[in-house]
C-alpha atoms as a PDB file:
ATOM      1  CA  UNK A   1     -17.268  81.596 -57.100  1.00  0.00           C
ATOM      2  CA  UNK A   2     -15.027  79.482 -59.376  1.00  0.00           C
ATOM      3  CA  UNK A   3     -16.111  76.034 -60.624  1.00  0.00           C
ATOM      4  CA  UNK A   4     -13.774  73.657 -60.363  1.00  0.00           C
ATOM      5  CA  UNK A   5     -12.755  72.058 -63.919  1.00  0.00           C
ATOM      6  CA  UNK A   6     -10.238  69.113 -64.954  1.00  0.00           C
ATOM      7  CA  UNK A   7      -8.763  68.833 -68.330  1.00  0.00           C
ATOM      8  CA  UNK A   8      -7.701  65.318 -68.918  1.00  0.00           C
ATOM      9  CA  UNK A   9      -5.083  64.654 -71.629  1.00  0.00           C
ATOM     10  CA  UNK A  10      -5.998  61.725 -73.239  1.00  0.00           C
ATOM     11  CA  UNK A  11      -3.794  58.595 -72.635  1.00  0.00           C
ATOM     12  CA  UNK A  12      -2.937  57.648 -75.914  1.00  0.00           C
ATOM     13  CA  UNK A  13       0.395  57.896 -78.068  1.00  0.00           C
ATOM     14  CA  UNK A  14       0.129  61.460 -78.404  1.00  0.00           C
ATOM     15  CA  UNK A  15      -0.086  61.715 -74.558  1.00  0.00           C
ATOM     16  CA  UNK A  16       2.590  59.259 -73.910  1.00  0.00           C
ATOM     17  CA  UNK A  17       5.050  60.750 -76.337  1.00  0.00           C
ATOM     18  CA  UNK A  18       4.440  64.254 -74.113  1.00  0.00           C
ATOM     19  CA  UNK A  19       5.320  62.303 -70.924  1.00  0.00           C
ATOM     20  CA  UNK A  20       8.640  60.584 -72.341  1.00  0.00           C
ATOM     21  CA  UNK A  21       9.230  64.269 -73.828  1.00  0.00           C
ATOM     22  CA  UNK A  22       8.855  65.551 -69.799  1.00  0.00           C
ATOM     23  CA  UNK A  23      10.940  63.282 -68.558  1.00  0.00           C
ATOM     24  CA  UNK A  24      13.584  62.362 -70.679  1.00  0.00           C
ATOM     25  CA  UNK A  25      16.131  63.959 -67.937  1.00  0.00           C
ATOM     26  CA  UNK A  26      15.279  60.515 -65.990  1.00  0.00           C
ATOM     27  CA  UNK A  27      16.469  57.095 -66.474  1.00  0.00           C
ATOM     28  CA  UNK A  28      14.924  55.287 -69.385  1.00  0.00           C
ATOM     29  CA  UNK A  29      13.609  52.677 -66.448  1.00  0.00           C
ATOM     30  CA  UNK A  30      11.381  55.281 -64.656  1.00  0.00           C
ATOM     31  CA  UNK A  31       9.831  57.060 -68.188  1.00  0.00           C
ATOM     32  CA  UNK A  32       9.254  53.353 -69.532  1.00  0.00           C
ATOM     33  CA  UNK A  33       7.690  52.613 -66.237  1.00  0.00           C
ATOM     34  CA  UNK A  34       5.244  55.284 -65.852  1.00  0.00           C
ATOM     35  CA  UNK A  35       2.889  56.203 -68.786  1.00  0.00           C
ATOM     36  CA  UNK A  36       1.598  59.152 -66.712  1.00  0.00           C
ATOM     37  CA  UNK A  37      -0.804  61.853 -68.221  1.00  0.00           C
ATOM     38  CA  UNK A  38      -1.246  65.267 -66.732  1.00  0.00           C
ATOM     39  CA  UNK A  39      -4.752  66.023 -64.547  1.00  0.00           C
ATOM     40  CA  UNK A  40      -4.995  70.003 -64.122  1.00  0.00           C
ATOM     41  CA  UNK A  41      -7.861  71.034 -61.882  1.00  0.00           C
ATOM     42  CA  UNK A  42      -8.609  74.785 -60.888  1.00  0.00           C
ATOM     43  CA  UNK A  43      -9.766  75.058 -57.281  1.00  0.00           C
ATOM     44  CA  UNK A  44      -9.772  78.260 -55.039  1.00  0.00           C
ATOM     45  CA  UNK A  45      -6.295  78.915 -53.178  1.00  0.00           C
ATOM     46  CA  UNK A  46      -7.477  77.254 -49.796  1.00  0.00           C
ATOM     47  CA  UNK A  47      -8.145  74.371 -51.510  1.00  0.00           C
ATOM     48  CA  UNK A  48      -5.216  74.098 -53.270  1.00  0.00           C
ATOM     49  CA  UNK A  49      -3.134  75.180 -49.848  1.00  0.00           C
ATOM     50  CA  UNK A  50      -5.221  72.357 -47.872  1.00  0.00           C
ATOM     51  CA  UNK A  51      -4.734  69.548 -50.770  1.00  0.00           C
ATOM     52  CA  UNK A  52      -0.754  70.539 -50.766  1.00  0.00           C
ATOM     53  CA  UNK A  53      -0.851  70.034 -46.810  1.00  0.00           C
ATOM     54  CA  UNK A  54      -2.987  66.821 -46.907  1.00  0.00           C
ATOM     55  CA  UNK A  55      -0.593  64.996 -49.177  1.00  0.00           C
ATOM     56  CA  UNK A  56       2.531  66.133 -47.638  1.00  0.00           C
ATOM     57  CA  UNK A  57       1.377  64.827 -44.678  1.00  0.00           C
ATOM     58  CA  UNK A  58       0.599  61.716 -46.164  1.00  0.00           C
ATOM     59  CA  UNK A  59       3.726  61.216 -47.795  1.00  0.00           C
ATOM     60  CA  UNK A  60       5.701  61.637 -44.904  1.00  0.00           C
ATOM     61  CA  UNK A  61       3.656  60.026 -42.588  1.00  0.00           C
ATOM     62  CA  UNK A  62       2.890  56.354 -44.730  1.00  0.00           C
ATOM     63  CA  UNK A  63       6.421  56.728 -47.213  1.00  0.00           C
ATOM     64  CA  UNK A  64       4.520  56.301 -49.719  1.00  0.00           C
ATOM     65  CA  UNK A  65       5.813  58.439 -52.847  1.00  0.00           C
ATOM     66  CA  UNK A  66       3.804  61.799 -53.852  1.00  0.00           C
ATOM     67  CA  UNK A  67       2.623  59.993 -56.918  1.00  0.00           C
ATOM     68  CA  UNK A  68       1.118  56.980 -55.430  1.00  0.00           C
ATOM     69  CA  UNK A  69      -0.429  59.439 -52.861  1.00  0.00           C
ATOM     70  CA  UNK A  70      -1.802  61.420 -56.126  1.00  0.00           C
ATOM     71  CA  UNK A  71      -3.308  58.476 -57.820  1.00  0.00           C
ATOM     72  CA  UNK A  72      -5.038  57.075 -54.517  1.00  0.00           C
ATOM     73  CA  UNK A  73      -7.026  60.437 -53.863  1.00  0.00           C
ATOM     74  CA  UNK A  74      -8.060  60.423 -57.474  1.00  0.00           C
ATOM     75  CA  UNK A  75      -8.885  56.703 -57.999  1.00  0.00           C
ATOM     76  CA  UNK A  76     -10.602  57.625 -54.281  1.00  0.00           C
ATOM     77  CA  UNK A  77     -12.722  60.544 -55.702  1.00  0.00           C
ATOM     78  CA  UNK A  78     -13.389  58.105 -58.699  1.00  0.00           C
ATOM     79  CA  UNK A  79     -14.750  55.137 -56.369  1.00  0.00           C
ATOM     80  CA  UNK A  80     -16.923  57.762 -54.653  1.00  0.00           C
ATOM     81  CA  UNK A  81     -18.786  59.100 -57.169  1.00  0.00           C
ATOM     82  CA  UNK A  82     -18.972  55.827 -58.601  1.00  0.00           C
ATOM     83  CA  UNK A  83     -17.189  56.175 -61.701  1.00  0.00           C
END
């Protein structure tokens, strides 16, 4: 049975400078805007297959973008194991 793991890049300079290097294709608006870090979890395939369905739904149902779906179910997870 796998564990499931996260690797966390910290968010500091480092880690911003990686997400301006990601996304310097977009407008300087959008990469100023977002000082996103990368969350990488390992879960079984069904997991990852239900998670993909879950927030597609979500998305499409509310309009809410994928990454405002992404940080709710994380800062979710957070509240619930009180961290």
């Amino acid at each position: 049975m796998r564990r499931l793991s996260a690797f966390i890049k910290r968010n500091n300079i480092e880690g911003l400078q990686v997400v301006e290097e990601k996304n310097k294709e977009l407008c300087p608006e959008v990469v100023e805007a977002s000082p996103l870090v990368d969350l990488r979890i390992q879960v079984p395939q069904d997991l990852y297959v239900a998670y993909q369905r879950c927030s597609w739904i979500i998305v499409h149902e509310t309009g809410r973008t994928p990454l405002v779906v992404m940080e709710e179910m994380v800062r979710d997870f957070l509240v619930k194991h009180g961290c």
